[in-house]
PDB file of N, CA and C in Angstrom:
ATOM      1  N   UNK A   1      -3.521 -62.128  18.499  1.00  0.00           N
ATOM      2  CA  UNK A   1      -2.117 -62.330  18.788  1.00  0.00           C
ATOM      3  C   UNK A   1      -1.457 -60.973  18.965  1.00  0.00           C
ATOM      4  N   UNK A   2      -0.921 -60.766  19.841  1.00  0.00           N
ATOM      5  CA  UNK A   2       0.337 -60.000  19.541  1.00  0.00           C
ATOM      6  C   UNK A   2       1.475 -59.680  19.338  1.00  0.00           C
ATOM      7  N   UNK A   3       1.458 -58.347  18.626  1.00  0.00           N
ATOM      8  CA  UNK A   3       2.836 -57.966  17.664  1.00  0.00           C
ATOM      9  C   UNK A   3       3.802 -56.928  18.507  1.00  0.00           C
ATOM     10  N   UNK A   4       4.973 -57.253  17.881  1.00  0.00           N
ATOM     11  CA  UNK A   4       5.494 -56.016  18.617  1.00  0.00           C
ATOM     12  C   UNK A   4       6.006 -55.128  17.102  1.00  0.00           C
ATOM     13  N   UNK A   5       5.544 -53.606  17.086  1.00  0.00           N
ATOM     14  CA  UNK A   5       6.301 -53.120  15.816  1.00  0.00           C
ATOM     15  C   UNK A   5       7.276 -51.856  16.349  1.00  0.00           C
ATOM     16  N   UNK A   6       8.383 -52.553  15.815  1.00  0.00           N
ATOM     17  CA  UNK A   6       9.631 -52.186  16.542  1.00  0.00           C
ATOM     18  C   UNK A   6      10.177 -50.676  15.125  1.00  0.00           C
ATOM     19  N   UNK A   7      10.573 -49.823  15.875  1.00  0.00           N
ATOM     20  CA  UNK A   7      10.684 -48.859  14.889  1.00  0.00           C
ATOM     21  C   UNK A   7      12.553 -48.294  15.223  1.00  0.00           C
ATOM     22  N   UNK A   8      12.177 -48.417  13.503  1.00  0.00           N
ATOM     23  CA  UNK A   8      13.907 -48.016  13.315  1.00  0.00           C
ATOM     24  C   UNK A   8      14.055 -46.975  11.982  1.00  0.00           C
ATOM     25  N   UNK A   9      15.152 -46.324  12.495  1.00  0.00           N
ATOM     26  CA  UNK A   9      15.927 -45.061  11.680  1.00  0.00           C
ATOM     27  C   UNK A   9      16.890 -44.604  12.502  1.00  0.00           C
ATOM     28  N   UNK A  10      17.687 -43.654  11.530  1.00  0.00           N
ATOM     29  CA  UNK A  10      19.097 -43.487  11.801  1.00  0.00           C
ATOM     30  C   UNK A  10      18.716 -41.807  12.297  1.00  0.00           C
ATOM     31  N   UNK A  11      18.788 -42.208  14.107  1.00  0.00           N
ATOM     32  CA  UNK A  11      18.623 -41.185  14.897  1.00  0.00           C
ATOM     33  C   UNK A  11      19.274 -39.862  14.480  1.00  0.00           C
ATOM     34  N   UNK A  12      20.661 -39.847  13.758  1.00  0.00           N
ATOM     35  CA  UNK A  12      20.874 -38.629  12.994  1.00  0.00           C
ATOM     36  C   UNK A  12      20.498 -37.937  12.123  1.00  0.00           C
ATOM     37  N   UNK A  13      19.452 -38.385  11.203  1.00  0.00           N
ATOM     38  CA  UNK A  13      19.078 -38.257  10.228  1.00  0.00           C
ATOM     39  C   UNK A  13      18.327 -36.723  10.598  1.00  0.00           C
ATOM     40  N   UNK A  14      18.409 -35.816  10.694  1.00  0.00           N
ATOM     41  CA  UNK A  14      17.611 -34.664  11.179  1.00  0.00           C
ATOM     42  C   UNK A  14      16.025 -34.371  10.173  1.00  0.00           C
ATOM     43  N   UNK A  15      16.118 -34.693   9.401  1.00  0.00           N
ATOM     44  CA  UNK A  15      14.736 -35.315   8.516  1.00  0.00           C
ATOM     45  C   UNK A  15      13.618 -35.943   8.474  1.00  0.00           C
ATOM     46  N   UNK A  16      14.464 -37.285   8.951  1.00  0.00           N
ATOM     47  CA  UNK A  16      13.583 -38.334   9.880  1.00  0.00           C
ATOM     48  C   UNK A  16      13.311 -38.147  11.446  1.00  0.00           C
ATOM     49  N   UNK A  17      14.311 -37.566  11.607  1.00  0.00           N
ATOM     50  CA  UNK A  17      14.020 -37.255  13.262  1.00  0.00           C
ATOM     51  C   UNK A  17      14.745 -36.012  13.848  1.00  0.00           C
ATOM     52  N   UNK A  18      13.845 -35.174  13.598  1.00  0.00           N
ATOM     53  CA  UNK A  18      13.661 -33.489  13.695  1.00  0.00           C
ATOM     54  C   UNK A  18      13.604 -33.544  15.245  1.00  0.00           C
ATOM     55  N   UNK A  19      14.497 -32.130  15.388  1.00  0.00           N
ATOM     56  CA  UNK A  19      15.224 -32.144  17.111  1.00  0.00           C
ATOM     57  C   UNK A  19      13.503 -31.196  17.631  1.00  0.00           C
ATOM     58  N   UNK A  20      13.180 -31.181  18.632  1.00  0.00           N
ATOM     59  CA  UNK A  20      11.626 -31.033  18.832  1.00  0.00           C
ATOM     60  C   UNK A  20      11.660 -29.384  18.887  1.00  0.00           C
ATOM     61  N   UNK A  21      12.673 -28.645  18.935  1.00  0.00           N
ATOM     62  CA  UNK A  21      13.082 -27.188  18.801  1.00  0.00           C
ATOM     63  C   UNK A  21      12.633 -26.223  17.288  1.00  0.00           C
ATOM     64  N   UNK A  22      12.350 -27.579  16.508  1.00  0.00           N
ATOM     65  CA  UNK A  22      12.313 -27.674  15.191  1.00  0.00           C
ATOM     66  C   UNK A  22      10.905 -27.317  14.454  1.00  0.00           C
ATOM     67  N   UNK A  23      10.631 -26.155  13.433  1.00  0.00           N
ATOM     68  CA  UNK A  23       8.967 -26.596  13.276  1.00  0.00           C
ATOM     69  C   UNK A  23       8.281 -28.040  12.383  1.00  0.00           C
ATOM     70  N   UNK A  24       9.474 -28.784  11.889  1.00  0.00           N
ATOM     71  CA  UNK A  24       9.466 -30.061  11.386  1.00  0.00           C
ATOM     72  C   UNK A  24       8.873 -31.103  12.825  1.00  0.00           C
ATOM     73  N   UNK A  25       9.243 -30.682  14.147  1.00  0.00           N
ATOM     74  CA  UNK A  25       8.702 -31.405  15.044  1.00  0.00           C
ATOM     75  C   UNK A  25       7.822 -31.963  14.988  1.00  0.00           C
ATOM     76  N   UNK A  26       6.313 -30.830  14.922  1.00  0.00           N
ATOM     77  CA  UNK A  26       5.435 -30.640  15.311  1.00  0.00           C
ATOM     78  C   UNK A  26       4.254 -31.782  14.555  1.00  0.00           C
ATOM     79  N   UNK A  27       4.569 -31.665  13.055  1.00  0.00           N
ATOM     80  CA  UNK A  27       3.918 -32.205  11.862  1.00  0.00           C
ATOM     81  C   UNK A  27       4.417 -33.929  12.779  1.00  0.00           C
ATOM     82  N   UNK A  28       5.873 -34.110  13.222  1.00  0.00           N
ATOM     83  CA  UNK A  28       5.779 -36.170  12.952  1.00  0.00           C
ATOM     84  C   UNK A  28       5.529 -36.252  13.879  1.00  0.00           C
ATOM     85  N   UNK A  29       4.784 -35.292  15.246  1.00  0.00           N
ATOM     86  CA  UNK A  29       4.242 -35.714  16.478  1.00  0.00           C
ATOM     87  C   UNK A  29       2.822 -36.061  16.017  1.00  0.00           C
ATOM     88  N   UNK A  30       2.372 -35.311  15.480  1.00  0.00           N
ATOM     89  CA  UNK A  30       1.076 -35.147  14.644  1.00  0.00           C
ATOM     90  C   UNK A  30       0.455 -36.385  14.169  1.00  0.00           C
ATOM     91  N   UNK A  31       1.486 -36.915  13.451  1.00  0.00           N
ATOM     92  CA  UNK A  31       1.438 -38.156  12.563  1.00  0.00           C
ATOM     93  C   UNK A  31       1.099 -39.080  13.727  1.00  0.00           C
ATOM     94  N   UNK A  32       2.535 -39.393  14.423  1.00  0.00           N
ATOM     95  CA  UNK A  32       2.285 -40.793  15.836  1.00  0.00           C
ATOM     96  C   UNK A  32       0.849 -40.173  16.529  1.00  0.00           C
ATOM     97  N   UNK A  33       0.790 -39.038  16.615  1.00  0.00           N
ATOM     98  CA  UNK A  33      -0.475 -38.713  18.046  1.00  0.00           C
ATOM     99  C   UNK A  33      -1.747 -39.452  16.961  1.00  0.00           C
ATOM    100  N   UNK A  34      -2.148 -38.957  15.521  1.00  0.00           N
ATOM    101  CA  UNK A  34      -3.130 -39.731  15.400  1.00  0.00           C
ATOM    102  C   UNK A  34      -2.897 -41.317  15.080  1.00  0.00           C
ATOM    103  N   UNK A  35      -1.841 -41.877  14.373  1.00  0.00           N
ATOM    104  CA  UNK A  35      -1.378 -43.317  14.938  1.00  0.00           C
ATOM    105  C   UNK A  35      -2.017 -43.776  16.507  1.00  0.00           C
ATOM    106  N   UNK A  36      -1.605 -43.300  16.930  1.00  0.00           N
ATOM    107  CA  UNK A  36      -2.240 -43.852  18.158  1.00  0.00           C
ATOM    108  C   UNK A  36      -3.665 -43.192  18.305  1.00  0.00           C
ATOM    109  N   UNK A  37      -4.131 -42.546  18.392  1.00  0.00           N
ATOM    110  CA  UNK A  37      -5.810 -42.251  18.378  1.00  0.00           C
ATOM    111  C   UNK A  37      -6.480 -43.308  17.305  1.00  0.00           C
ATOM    112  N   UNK A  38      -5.696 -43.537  16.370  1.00  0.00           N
ATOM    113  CA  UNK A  38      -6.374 -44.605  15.632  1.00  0.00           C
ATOM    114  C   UNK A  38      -6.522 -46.041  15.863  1.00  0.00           C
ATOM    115  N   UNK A  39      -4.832 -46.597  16.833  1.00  0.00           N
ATOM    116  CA  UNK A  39      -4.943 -47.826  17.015  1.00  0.00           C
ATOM    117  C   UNK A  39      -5.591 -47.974  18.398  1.00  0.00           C
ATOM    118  N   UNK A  40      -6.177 -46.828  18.828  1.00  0.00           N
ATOM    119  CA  UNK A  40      -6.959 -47.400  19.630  1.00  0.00           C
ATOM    120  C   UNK A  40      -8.237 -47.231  19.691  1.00  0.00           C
ATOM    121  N   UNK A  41      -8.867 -46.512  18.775  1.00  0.00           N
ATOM    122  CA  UNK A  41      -9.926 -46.288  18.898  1.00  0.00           C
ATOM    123  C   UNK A  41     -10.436 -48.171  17.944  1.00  0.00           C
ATOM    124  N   UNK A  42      -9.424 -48.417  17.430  1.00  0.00           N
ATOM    125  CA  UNK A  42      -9.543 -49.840  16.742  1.00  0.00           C
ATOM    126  C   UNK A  42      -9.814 -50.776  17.432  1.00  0.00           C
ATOM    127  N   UNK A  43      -9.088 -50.165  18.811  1.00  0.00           N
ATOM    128  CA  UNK A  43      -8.652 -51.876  19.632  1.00  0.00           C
ATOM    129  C   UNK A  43      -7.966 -52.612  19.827  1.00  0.00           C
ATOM    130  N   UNK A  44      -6.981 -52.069  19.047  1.00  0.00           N
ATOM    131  CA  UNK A  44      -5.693 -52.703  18.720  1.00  0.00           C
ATOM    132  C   UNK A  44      -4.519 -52.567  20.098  1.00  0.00           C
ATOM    133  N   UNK A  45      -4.681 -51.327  20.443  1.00  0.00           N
ATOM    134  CA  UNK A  45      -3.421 -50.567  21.020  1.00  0.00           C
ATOM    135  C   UNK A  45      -3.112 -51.067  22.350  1.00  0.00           C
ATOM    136  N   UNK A  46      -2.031 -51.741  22.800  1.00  0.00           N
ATOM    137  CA  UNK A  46      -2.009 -52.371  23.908  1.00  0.00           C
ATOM    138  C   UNK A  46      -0.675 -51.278  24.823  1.00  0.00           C
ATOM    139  N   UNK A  47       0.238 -51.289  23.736  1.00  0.00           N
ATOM    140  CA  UNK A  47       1.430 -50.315  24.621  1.00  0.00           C
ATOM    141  C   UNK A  47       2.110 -49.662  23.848  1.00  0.00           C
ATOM    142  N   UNK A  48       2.947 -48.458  24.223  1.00  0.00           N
ATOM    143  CA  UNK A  48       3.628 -48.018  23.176  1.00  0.00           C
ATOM    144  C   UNK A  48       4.961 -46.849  23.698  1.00  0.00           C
ATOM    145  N   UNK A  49       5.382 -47.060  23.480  1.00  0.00           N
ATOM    146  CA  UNK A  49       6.689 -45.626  23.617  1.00  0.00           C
ATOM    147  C   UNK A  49       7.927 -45.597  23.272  1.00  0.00           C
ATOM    148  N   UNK A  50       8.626 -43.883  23.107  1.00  0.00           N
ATOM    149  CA  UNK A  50       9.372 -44.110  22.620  1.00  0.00           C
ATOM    150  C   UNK A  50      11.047 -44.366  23.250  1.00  0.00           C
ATOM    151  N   UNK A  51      11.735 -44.312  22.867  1.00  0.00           N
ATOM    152  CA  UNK A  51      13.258 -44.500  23.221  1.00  0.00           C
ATOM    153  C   UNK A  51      13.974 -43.036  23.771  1.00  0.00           C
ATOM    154  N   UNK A  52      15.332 -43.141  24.281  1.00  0.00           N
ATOM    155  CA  UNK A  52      15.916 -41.816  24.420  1.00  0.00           C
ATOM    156  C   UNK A  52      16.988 -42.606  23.164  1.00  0.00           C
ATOM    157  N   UNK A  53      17.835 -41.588  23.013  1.00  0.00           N
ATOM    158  CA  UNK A  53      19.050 -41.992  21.922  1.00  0.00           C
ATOM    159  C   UNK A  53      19.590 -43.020  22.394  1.00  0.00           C
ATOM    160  N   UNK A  54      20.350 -43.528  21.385  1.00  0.00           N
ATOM    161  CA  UNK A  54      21.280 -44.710  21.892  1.00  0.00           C
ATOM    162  C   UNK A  54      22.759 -43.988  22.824  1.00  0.00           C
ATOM    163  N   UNK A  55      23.007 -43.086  22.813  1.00  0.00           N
ATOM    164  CA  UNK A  55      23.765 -42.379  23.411  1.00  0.00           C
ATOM    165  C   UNK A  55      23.398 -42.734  25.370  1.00  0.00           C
ATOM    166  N   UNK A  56      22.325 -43.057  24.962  1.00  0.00           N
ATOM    167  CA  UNK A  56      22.098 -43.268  27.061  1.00  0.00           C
ATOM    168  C   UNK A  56      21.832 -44.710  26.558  1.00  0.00           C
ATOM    169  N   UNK A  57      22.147 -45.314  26.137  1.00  0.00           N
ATOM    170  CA  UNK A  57      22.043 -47.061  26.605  1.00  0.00           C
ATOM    171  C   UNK A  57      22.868 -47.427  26.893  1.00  0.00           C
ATOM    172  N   UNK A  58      22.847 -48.577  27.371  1.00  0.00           N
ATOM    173  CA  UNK A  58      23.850 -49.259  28.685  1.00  0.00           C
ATOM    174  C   UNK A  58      23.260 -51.074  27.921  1.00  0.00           C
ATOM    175  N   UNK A  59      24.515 -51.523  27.370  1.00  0.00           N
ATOM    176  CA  UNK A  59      24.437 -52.831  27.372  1.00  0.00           C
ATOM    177  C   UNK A  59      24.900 -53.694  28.207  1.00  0.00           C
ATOM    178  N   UNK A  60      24.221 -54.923  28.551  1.00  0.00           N
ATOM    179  CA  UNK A  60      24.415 -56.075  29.996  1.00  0.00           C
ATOM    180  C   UNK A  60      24.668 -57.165  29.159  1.00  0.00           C
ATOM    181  N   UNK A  61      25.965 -57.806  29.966  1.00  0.00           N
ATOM    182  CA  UNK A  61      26.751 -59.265  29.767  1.00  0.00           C
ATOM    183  C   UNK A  61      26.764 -59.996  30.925  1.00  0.00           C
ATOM    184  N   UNK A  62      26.015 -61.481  30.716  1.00  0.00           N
ATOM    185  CA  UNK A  62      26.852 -62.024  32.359  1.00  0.00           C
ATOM    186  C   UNK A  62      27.764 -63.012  31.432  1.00  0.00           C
ATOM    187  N   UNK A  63      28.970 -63.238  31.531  1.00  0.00           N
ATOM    188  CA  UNK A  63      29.799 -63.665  31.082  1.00  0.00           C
ATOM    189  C   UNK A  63      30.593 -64.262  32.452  1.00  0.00           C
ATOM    190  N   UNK A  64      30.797 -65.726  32.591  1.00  0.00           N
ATOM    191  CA  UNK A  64      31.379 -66.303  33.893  1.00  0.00           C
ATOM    192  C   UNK A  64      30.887 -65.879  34.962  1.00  0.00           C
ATOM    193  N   UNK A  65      29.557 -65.480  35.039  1.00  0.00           N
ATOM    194  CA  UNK A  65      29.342 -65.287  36.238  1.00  0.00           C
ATOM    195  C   UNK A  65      29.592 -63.165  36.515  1.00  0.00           C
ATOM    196  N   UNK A  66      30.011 -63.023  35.797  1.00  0.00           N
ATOM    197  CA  UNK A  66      30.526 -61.807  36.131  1.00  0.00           C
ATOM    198  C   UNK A  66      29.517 -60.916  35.154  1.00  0.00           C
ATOM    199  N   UNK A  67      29.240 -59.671  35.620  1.00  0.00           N
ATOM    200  CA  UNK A  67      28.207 -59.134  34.524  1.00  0.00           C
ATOM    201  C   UNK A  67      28.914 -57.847  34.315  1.00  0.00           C
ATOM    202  N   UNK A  68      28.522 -57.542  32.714  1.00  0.00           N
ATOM    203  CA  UNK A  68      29.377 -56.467  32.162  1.00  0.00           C
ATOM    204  C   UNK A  68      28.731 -55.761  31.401  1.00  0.00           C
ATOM    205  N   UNK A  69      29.239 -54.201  31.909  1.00  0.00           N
ATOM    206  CA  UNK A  69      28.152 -53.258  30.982  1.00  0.00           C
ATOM    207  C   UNK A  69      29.248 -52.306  30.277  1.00  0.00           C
ATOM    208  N   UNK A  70      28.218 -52.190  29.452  1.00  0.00           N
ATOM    209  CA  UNK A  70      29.314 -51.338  27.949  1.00  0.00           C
ATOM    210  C   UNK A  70      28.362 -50.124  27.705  1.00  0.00           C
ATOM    211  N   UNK A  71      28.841 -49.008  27.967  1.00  0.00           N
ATOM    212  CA  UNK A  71      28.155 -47.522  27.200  1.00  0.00           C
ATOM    213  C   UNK A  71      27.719 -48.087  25.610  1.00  0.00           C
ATOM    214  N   UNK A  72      26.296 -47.581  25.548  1.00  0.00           N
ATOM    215  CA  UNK A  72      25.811 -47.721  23.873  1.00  0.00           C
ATOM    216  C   UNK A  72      24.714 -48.883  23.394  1.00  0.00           C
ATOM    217  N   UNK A  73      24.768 -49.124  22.662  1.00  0.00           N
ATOM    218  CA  UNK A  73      24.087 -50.324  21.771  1.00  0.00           C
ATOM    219  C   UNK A  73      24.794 -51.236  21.498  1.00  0.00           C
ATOM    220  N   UNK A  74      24.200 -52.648  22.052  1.00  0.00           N
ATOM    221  CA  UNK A  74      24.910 -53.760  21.282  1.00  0.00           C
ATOM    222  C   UNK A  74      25.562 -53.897  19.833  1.00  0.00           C
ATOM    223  N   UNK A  75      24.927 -53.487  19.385  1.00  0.00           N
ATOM    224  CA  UNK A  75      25.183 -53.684  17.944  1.00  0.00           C
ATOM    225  C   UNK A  75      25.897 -52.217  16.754  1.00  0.00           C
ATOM    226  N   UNK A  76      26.617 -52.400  16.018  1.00  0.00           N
ATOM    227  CA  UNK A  76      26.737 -50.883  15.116  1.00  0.00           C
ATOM    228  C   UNK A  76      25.510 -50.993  14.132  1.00  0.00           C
ATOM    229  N   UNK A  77      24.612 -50.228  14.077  1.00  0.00           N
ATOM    230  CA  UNK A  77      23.806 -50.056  13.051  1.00  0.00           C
ATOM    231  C   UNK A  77      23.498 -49.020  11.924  1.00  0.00           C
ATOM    232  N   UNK A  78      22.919 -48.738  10.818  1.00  0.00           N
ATOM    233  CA  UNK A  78      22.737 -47.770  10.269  1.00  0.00           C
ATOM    234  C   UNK A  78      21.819 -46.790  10.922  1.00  0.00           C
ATOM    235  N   UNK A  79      20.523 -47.788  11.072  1.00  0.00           N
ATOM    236  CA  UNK A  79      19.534 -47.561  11.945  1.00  0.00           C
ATOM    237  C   UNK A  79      19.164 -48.079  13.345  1.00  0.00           C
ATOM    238  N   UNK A  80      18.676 -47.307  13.934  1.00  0.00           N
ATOM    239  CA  UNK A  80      18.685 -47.795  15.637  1.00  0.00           C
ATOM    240  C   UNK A  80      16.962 -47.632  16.003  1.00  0.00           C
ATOM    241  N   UNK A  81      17.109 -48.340  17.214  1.00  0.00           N
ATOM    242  CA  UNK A  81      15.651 -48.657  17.557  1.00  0.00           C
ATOM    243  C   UNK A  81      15.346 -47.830  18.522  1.00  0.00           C
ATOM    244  N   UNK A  82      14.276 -47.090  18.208  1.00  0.00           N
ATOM    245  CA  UNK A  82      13.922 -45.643  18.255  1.00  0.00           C
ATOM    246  C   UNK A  82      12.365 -45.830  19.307  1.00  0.00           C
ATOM    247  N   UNK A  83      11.980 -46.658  18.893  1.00  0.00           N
ATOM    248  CA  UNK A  83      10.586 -46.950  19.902  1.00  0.00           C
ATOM    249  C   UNK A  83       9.835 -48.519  19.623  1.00  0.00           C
ATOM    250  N   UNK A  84       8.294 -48.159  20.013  1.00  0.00           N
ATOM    251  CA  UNK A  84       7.992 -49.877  19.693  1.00  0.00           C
ATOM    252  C   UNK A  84       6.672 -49.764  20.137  1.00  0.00           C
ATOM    253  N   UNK A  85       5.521 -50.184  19.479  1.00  0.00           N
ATOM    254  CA  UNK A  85       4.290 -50.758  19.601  1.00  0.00           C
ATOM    255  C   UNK A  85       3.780 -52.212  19.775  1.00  0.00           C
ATOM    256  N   UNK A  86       3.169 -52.418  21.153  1.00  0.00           N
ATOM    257  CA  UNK A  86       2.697 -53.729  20.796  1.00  0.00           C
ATOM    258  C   UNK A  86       1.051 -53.423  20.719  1.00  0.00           C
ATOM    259  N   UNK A  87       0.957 -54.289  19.588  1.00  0.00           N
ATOM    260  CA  UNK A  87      -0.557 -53.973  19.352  1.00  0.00           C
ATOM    261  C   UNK A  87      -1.259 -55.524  18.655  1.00  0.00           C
ATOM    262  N   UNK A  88      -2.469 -55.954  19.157  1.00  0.00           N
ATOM    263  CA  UNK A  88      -3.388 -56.974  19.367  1.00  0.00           C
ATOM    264  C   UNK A  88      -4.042 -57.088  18.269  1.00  0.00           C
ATOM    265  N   UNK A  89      -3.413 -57.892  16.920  1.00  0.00           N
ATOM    266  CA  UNK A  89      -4.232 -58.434  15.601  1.00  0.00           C
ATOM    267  C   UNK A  89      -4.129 -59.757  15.817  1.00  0.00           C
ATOM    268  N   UNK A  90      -5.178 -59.709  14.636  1.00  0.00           N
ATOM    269  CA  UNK A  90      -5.773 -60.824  14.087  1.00  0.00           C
ATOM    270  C   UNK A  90      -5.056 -61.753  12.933  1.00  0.00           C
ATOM    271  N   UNK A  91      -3.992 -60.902  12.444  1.00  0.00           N
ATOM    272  CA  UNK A  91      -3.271 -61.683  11.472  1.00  0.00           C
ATOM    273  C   UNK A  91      -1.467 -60.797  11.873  1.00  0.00           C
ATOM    274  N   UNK A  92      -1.027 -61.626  11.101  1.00  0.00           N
ATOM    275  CA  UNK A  92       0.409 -60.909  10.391  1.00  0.00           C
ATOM    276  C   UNK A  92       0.158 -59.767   9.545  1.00  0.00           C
ATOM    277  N   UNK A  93      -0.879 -60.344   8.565  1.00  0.00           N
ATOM    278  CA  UNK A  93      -0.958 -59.086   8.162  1.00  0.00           C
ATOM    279  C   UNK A  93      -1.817 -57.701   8.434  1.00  0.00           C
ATOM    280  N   UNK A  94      -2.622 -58.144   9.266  1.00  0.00           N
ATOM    281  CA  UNK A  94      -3.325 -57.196   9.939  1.00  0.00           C
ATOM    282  C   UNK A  94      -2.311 -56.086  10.810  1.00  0.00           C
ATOM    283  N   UNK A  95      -1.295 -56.613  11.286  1.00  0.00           N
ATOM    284  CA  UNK A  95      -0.032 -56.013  11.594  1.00  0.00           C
ATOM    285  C   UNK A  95       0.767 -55.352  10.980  1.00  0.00           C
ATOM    286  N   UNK A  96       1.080 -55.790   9.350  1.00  0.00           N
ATOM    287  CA  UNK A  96       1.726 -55.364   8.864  1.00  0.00           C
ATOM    288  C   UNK A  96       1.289 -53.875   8.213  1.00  0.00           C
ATOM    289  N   UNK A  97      -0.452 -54.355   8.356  1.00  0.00           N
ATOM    290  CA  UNK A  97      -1.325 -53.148   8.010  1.00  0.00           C
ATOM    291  C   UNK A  97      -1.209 -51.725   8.565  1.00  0.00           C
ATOM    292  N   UNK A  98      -0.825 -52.228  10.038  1.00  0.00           N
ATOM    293  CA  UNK A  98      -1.312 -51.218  11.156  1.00  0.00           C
ATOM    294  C   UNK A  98       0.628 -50.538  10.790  1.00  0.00           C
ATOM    295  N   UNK A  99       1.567 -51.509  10.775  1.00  0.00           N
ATOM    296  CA  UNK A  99       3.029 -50.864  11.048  1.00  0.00           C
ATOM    297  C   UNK A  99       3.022 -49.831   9.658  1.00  0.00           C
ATOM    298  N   UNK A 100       2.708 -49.831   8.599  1.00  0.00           N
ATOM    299  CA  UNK A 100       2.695 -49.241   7.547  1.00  0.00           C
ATOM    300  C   UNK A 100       2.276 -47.473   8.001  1.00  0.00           C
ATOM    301  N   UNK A 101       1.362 -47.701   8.860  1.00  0.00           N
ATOM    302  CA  UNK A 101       0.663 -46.283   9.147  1.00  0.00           C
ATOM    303  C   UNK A 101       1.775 -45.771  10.032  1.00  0.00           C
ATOM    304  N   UNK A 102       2.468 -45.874  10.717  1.00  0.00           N
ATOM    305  CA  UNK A 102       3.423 -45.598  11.874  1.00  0.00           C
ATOM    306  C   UNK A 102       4.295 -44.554  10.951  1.00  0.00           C
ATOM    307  N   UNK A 103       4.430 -43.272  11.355  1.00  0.00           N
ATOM    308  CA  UNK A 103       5.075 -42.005  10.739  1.00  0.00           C
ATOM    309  C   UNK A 103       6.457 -42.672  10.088  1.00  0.00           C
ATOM    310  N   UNK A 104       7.096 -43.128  10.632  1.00  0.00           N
ATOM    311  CA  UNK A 104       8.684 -43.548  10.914  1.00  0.00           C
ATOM    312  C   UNK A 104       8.545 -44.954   9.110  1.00  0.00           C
ATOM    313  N   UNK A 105       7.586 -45.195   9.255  1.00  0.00           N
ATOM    314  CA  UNK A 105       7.626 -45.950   7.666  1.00  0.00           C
ATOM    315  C   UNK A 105       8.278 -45.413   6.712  1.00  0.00           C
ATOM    316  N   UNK A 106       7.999 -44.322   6.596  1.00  0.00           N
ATOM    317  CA  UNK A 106       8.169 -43.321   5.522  1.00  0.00           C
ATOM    318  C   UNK A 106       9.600 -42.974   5.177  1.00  0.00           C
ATOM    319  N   UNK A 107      10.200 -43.583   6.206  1.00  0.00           N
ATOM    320  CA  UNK A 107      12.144 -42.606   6.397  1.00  0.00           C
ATOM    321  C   UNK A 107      12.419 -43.994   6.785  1.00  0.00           C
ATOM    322  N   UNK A 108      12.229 -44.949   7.856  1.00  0.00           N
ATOM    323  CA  UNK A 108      13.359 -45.913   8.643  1.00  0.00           C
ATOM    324  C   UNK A 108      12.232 -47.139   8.042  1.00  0.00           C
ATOM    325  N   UNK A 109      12.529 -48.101   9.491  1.00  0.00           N
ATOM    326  CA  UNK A 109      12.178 -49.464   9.104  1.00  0.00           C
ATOM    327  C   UNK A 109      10.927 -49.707  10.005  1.00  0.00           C
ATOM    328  N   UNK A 110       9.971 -50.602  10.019  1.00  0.00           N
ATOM    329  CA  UNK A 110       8.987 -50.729  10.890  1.00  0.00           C
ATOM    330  C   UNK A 110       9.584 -52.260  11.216  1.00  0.00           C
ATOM    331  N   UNK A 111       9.718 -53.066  12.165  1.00  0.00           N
ATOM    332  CA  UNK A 111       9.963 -54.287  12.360  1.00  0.00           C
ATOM    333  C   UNK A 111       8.818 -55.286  12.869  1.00  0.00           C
ATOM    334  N   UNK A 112       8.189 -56.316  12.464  1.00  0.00           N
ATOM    335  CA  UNK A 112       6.774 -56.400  13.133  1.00  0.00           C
ATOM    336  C   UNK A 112       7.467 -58.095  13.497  1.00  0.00           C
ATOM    337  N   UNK A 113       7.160 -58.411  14.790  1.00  0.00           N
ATOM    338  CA  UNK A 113       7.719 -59.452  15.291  1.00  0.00           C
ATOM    339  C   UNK A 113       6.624 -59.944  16.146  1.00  0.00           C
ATOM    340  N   UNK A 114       5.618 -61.750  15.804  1.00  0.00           N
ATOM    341  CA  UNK A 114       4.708 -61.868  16.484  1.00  0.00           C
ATOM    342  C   UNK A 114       5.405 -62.010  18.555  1.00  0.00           C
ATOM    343  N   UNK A 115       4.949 -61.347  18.850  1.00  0.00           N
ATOM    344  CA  UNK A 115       4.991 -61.599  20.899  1.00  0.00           C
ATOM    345  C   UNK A 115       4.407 -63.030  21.225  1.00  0.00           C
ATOM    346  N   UNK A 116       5.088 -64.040  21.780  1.00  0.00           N
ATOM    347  CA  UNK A 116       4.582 -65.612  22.193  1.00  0.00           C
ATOM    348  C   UNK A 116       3.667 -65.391  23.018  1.00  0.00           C
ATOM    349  N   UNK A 117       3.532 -65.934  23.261  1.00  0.00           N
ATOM    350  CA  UNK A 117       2.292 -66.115  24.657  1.00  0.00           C
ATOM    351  C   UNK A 117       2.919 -67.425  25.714  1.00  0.00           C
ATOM    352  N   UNK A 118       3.340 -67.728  26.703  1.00  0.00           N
ATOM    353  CA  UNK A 118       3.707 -68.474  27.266  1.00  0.00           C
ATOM    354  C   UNK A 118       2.534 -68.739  28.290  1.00  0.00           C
ATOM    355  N   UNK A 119       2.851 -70.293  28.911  1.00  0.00           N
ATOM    356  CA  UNK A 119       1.785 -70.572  30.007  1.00  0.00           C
ATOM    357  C   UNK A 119       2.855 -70.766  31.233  1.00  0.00           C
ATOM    358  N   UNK A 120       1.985 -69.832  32.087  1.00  0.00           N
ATOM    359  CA  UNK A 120       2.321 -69.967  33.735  1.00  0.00           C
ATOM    360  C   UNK A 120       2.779 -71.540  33.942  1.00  0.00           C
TER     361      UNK A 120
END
């Protein structure tokens, strides 16, 4: 089945998310680069990347027919959604296994949400 693990923290946080100018950069690239060398050398790893700030999002309304866009994020949050893995287990918790390893655990939220499968 697949998951999607949706990753969240509060893009200001300069801690959690060190500006890449930074030698704090280097170490939580480190972390995701082997995250991913791992979920795929597993088998797991189907897609993955990350976000720009919420500062460049653009939210869409069709409301009467008419569609409406708003500078930002739908929502006010503490934390914002920063990137996202979908990756191919065998359980929930086999998922929950894999989101635990994801650098961003450690500071924000990992969100693990099973992906449906629909038929043509």
């Amino acid at each position: 089945m697949k998951y999607a693990c949706l990753i969240y923290s509060d893009e200001n946080d300069r801690i959690a998310n060190p500006d890449p100018s930074t030698a704090e950069f280097g170490p939580m690239m480190a972390g995701y680069n082997a995250f991913g060398e791992e979920t795929v050398a597993a088998g797991v790893y189907l897609a993955g990347e990350p976000l720009e700030s919420t500062a460049s999002a653009t939210s869409v309304q069709l409301r009467n027919g008419e569609v409406i866009t708003t500078d930002g994020p739908f929502a006010e949050t503490k934390e914002q959604l920063g990137g996202f893995y979908i990756l191919d287990c065998d359980s929930l918790d086999e998922a929950i296994t894999w989101a635990a390893k994801i650098p961003h655990a450690a500071t924000g939220t990992i969100e693990v949400r099973p992906v449906p499968q629909f038929e043509n």
